[in-house]
N, C-alpha and C. Protein backbone atom coordinates (compact mmCIF):
# COMPACT_ATOMS: atom_id res chain seq x y z
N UNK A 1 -22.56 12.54 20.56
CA UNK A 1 -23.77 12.18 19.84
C UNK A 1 -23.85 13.01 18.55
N UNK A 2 -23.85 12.59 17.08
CA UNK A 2 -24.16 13.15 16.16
C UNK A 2 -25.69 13.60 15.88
N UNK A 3 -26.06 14.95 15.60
CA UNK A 3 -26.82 15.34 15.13
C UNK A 3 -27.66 14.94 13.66
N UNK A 4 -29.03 14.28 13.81
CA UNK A 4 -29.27 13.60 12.83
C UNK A 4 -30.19 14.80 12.30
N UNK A 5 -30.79 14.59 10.86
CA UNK A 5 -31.60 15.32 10.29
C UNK A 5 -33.01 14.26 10.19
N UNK A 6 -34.37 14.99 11.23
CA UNK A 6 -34.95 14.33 11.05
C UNK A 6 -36.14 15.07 10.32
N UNK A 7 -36.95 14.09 9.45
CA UNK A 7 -37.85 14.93 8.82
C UNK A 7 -39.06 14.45 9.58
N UNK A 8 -40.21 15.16 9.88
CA UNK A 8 -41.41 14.49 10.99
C UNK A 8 -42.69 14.75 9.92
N UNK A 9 -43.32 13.97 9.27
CA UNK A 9 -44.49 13.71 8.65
C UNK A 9 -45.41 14.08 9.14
N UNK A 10 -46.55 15.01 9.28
CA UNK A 10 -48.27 14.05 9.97
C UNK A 10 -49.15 15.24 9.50
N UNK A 11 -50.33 14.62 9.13
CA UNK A 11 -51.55 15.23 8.42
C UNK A 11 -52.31 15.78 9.73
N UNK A 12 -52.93 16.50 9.06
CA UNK A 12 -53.62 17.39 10.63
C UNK A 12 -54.18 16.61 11.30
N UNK A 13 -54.78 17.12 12.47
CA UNK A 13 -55.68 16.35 13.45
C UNK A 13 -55.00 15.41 14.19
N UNK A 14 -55.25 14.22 14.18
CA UNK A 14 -55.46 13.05 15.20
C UNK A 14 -53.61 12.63 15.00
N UNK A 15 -53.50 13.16 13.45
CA UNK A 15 -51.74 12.60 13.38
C UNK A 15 -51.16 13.18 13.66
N UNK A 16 -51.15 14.99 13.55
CA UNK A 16 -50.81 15.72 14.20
C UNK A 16 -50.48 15.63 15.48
N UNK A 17 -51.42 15.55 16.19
CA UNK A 17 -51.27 15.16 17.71
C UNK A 17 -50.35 14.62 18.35
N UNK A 18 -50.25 13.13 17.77
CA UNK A 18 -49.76 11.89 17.94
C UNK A 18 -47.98 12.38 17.64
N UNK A 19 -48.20 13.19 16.47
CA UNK A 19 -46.65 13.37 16.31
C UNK A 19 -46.21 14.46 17.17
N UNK A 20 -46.77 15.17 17.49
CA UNK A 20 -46.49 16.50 18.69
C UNK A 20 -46.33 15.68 20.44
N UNK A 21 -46.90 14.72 20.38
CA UNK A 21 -46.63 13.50 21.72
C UNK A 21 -45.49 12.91 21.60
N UNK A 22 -44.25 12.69 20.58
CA UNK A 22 -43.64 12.13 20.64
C UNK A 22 -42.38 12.86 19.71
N UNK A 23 -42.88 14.48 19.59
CA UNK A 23 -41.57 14.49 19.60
C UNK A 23 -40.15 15.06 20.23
N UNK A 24 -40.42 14.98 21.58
CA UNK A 24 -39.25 15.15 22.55
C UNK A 24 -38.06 13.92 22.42
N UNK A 25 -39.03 12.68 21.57
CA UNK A 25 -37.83 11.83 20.91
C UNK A 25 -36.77 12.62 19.89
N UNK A 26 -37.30 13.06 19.29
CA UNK A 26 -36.23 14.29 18.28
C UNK A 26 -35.35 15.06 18.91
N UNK A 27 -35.28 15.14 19.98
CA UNK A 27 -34.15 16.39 20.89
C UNK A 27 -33.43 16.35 20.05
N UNK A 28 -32.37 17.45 20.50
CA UNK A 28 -31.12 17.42 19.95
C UNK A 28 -30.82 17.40 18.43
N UNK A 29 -31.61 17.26 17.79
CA UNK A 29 -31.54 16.53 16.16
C UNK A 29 -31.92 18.11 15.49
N UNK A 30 -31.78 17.78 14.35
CA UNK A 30 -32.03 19.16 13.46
C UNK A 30 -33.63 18.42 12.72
N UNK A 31 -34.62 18.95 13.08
CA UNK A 31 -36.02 18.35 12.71
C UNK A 31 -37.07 19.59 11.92
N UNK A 32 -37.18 18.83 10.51
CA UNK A 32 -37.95 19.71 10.04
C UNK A 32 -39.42 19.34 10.21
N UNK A 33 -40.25 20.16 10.75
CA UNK A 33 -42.27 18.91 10.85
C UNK A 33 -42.81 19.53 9.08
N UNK A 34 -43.41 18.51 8.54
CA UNK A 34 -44.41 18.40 7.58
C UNK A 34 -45.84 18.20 7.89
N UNK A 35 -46.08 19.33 7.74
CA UNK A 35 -47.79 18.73 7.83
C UNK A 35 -49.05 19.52 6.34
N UNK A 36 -50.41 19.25 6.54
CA UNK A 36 -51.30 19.73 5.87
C UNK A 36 -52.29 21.11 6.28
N UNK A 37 -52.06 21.61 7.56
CA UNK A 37 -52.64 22.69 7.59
C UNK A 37 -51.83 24.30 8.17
N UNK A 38 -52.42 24.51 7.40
CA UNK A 38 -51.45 26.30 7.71
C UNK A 38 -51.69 26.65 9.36
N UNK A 39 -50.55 27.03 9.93
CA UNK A 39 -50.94 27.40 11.37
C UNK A 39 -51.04 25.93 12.34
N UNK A 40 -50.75 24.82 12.09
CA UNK A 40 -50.54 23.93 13.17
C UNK A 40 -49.65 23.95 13.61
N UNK A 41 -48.19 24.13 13.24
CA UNK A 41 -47.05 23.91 13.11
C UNK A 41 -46.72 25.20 14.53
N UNK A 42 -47.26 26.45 13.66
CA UNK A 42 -47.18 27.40 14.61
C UNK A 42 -48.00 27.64 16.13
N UNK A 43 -49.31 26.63 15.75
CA UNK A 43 -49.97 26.46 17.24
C UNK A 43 -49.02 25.69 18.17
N UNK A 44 -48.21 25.23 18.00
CA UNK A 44 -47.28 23.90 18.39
C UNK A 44 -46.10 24.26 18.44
N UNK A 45 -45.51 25.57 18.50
CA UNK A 45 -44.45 26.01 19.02
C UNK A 45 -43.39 25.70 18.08
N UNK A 46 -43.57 25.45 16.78
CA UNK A 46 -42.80 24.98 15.88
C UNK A 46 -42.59 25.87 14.57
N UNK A 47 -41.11 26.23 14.20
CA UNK A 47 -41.19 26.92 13.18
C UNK A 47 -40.46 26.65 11.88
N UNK A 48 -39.59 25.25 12.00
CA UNK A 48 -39.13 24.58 10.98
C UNK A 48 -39.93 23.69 10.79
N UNK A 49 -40.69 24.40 9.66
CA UNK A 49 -41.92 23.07 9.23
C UNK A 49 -42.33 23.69 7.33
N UNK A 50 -42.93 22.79 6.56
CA UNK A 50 -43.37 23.31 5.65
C UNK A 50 -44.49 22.74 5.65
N UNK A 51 -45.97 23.42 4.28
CA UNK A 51 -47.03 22.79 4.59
C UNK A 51 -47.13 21.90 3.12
N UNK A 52 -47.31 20.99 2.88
CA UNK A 52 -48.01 20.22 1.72
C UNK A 52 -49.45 20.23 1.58
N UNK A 53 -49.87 19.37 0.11
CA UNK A 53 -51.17 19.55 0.30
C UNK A 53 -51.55 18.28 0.27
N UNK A 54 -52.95 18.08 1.24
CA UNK A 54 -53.42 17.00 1.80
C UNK A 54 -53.70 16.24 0.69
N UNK A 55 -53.85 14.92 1.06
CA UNK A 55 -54.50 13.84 -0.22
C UNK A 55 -54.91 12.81 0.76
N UNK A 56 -55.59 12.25 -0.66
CA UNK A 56 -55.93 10.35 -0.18
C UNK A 56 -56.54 10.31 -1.24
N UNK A 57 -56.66 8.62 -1.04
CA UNK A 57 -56.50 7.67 -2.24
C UNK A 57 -57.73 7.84 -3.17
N UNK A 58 -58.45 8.99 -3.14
CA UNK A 58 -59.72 9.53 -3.93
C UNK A 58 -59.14 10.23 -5.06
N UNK A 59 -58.63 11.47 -4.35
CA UNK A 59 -57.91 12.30 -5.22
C UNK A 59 -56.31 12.08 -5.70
N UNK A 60 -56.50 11.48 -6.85
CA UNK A 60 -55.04 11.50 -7.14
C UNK A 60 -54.61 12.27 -8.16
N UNK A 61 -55.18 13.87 -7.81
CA UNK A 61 -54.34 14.59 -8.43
C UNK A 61 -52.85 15.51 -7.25
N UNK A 62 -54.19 15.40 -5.88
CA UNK A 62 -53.86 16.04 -4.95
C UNK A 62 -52.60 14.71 -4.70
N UNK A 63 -52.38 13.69 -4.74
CA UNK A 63 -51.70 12.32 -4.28
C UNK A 63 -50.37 13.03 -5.07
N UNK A 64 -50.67 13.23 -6.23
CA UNK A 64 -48.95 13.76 -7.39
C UNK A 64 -48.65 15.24 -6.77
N UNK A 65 -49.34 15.57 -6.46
CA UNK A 65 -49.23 17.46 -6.15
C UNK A 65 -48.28 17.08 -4.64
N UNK A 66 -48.85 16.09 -3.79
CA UNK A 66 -47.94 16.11 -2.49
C UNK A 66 -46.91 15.08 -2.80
N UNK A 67 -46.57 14.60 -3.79
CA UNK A 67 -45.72 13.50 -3.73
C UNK A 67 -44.48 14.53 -4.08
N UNK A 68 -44.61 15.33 -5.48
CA UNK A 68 -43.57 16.41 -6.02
C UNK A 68 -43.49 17.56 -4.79
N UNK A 69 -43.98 17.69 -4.16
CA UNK A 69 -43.77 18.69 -2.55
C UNK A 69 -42.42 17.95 -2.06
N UNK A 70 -43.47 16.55 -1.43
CA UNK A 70 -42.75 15.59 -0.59
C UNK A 70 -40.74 15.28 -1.22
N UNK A 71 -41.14 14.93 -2.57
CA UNK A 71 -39.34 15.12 -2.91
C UNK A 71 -39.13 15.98 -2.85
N UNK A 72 -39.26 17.21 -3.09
CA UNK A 72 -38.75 18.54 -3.38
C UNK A 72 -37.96 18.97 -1.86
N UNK A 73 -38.82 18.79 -0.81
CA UNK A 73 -38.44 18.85 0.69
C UNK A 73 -37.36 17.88 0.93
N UNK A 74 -37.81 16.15 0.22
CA UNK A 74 -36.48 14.97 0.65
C UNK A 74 -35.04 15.61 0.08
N UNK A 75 -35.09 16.23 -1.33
CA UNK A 75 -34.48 16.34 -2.44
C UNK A 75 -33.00 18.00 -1.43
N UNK A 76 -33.94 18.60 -0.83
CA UNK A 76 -33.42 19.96 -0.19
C UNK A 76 -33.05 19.72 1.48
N UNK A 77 -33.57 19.20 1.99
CA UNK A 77 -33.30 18.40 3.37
C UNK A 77 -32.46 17.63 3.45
N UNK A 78 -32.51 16.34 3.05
CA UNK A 78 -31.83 15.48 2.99
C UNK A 78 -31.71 14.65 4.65
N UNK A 79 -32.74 14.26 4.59
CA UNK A 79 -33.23 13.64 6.52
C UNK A 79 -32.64 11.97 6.11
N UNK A 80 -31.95 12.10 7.81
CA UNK A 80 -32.01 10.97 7.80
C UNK A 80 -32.48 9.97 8.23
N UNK A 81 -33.40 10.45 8.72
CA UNK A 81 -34.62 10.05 9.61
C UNK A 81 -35.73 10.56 9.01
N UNK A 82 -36.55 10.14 8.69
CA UNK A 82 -38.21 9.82 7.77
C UNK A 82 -39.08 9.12 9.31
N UNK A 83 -39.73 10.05 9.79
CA UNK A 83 -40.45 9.55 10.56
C UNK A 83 -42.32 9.94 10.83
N UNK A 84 -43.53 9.64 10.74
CA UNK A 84 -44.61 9.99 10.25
C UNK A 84 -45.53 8.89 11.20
N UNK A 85 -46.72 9.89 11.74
CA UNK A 85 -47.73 9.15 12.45
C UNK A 85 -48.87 9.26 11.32
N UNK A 86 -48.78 9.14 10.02
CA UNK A 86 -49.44 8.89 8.74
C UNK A 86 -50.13 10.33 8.74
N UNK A 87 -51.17 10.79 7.80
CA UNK A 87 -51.91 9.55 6.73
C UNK A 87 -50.67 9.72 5.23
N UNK A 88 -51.35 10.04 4.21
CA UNK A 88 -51.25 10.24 3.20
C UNK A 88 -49.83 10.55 2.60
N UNK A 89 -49.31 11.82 3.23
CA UNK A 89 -48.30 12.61 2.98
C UNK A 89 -47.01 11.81 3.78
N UNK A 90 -47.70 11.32 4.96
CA UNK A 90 -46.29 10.36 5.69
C UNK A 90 -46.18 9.04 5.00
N UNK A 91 -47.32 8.32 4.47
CA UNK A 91 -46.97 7.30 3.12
C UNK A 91 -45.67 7.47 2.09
N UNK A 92 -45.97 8.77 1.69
CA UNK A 92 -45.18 9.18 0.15
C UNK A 92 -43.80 9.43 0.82
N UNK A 93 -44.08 10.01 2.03
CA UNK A 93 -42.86 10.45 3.02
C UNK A 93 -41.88 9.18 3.30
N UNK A 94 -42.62 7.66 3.90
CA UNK A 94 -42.02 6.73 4.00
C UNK A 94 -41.04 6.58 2.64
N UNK A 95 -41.82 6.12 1.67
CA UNK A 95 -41.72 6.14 0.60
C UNK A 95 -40.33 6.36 -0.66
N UNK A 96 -40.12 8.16 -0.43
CA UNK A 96 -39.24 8.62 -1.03
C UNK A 96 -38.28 8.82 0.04
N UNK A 97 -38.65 8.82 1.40
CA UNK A 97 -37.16 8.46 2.01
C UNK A 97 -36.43 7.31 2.09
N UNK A 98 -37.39 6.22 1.78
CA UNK A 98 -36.37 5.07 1.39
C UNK A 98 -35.53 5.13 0.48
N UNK A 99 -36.10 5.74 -0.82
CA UNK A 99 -35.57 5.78 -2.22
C UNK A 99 -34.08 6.65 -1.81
N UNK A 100 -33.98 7.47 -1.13
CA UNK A 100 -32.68 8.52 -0.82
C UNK A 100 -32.06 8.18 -0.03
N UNK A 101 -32.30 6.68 0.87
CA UNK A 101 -31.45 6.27 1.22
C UNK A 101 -31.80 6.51 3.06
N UNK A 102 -32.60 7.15 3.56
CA UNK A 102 -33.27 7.43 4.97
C UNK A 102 -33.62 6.57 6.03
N UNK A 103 -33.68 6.00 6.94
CA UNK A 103 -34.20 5.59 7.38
C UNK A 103 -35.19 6.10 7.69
N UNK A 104 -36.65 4.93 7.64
CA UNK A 104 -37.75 5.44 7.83
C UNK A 104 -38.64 4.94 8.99
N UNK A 105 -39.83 5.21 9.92
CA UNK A 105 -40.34 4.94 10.77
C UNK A 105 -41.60 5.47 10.57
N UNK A 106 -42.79 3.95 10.48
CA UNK A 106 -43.78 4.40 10.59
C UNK A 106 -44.31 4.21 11.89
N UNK A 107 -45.81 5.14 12.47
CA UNK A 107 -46.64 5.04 13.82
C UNK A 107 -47.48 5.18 13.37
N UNK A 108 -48.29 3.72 13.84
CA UNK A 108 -49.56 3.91 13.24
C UNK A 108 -50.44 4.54 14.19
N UNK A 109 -51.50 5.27 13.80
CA UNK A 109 -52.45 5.75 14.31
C UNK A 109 -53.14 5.06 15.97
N UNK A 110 -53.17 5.95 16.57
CA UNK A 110 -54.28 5.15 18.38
C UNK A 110 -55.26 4.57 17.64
N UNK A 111 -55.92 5.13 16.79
CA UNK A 111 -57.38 5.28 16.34
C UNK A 111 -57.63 3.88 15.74
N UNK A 112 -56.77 2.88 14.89
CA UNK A 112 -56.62 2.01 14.26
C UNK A 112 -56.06 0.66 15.11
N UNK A 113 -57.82 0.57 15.78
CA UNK A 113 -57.74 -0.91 17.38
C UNK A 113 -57.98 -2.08 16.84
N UNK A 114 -58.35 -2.37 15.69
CA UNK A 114 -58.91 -3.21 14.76
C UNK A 114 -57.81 -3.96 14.16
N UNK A 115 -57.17 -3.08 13.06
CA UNK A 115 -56.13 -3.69 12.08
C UNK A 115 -55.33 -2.76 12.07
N UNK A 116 -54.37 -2.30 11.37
CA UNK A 116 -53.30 -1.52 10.49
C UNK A 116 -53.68 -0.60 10.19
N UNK A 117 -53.71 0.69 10.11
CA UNK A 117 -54.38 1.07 8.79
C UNK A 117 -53.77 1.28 7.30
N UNK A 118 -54.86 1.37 6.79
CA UNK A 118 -54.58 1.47 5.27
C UNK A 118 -52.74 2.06 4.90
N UNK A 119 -52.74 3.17 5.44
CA UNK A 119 -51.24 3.71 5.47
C UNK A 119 -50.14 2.70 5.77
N UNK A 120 -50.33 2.19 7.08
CA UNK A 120 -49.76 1.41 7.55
C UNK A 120 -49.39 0.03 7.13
N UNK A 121 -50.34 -0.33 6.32
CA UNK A 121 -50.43 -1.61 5.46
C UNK A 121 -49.51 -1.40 4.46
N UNK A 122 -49.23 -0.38 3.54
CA UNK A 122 -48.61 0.15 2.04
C UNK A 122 -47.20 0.47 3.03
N UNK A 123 -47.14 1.24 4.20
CA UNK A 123 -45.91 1.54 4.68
C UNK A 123 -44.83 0.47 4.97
N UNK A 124 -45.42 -0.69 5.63
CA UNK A 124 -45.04 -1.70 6.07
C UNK A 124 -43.75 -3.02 4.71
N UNK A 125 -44.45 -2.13 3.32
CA UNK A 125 -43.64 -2.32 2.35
C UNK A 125 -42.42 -1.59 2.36
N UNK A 126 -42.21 -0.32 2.83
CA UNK A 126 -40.92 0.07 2.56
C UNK A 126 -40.56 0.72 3.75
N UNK A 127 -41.25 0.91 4.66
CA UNK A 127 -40.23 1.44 6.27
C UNK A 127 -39.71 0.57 7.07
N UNK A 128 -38.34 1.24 7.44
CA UNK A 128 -37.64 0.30 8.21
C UNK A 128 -38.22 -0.55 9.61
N UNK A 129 -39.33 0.83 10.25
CA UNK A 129 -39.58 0.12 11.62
C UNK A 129 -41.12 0.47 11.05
N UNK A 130 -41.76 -0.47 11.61
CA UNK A 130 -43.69 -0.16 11.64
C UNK A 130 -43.98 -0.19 13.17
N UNK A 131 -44.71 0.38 13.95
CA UNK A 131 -45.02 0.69 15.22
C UNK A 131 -46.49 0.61 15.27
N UNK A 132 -46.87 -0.47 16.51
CA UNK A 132 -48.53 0.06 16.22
C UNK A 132 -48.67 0.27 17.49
N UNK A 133 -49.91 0.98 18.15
CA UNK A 133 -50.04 1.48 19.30
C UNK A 133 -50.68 0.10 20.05
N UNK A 134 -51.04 -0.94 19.64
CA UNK A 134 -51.91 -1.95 20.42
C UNK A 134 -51.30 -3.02 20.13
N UNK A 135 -51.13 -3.40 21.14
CA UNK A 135 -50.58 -5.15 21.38
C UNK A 135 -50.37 -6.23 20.71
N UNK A 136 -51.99 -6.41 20.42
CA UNK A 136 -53.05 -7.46 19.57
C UNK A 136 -52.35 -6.91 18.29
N UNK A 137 -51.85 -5.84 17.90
CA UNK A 137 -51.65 -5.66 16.56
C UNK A 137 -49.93 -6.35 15.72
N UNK A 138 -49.78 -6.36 17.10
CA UNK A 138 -48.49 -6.71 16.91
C UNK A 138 -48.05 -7.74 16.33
N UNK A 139 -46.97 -7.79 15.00
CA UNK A 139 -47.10 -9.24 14.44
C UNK A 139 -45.08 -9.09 13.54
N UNK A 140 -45.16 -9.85 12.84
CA UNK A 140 -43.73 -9.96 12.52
C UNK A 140 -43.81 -8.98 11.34
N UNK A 141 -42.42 -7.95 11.87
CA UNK A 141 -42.04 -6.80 11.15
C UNK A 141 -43.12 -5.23 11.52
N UNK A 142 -44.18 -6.14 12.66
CA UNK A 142 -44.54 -4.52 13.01
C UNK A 142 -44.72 -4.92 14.64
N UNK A 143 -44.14 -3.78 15.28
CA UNK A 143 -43.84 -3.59 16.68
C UNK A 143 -44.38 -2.87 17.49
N UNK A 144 -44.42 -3.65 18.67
CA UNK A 144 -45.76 -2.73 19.93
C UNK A 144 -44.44 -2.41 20.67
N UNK A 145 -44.15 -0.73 21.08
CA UNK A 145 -43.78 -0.73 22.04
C UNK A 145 -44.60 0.42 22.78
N UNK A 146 -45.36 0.74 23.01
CA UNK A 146 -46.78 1.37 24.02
C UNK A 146 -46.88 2.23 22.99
N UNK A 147 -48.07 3.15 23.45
CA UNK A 147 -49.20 4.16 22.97
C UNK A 147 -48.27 5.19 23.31
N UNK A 148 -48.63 6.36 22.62
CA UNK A 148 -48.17 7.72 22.56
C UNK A 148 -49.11 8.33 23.44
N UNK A 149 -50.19 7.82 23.95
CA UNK A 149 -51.55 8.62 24.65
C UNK A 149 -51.61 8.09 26.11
């Protein structure tokens, strides 16, 4: 089995979580986590991680500030695996790992029983796999295969 380089996306809280539930899928792999708050990474037993700074679609100064993070990490890493339970930073993450050539994987949020979310909608343009946690959500080019919860 070759050792892949995976990079793991997720903004604090609820994505956080979601990505700490799933990633015993990463075994074996060389995995760096990205997230937005200082000290999650380390609550979580994790010490290959860097922090970016949070955004959304309000602030778009903070949106350019994590996008030039976000390459700077694709640009020095070099993952081949782009994988992110959203928001913001796992967007740009989808994003510029397409551009380098990555395969990418989005998960959308538990929280989002309704529709897509917003992330998920813009992701669904350039990641290879879209994942949603609910059934009903399931439609062509985005895939139910169960909840992380």
């Amino acid at each position: 089995m070759t050792v892949k380089k995976v990079l793991a996306i997720a903004s604090g809280g609820g994505h956080w979580k979601q990505l700490m539930l799933i990633k015993d899928a990463f075994a074996n792999n060389k995995v760096k986590y990205v997230t937005t708050i200082e000290g999650l990474a380390a609550e979580s037993g994790i010490s290959e991680y860097v922090i970016v700074k949070d955004s959304n679609q309000n602030e778009k100064i903070a949106v350019l500030i994590c996008l030039f993070q976000i390459i700077f990490i694709m640009i020095k890493f070099r993952p081949h695996i782009v994988v992110t339970t959203g928001a913001a930073p796992g967007v740009l993450g989808i994003f510029v790992g397409r551009l380098i050539g990555s395969k990418t994987i989005w998960v959308d949020s538990v929280a989002n029983s309704e529709r897509l979310s917003m992330g998920g909608k813009i992701s669904k343009k350039f990641a290879h796999i879209v994942l949603t946690q609910w059934e009903h959500l399931a439609e062509e080019n985005i895939f139910f295969k169960g909840s992380v919860f």
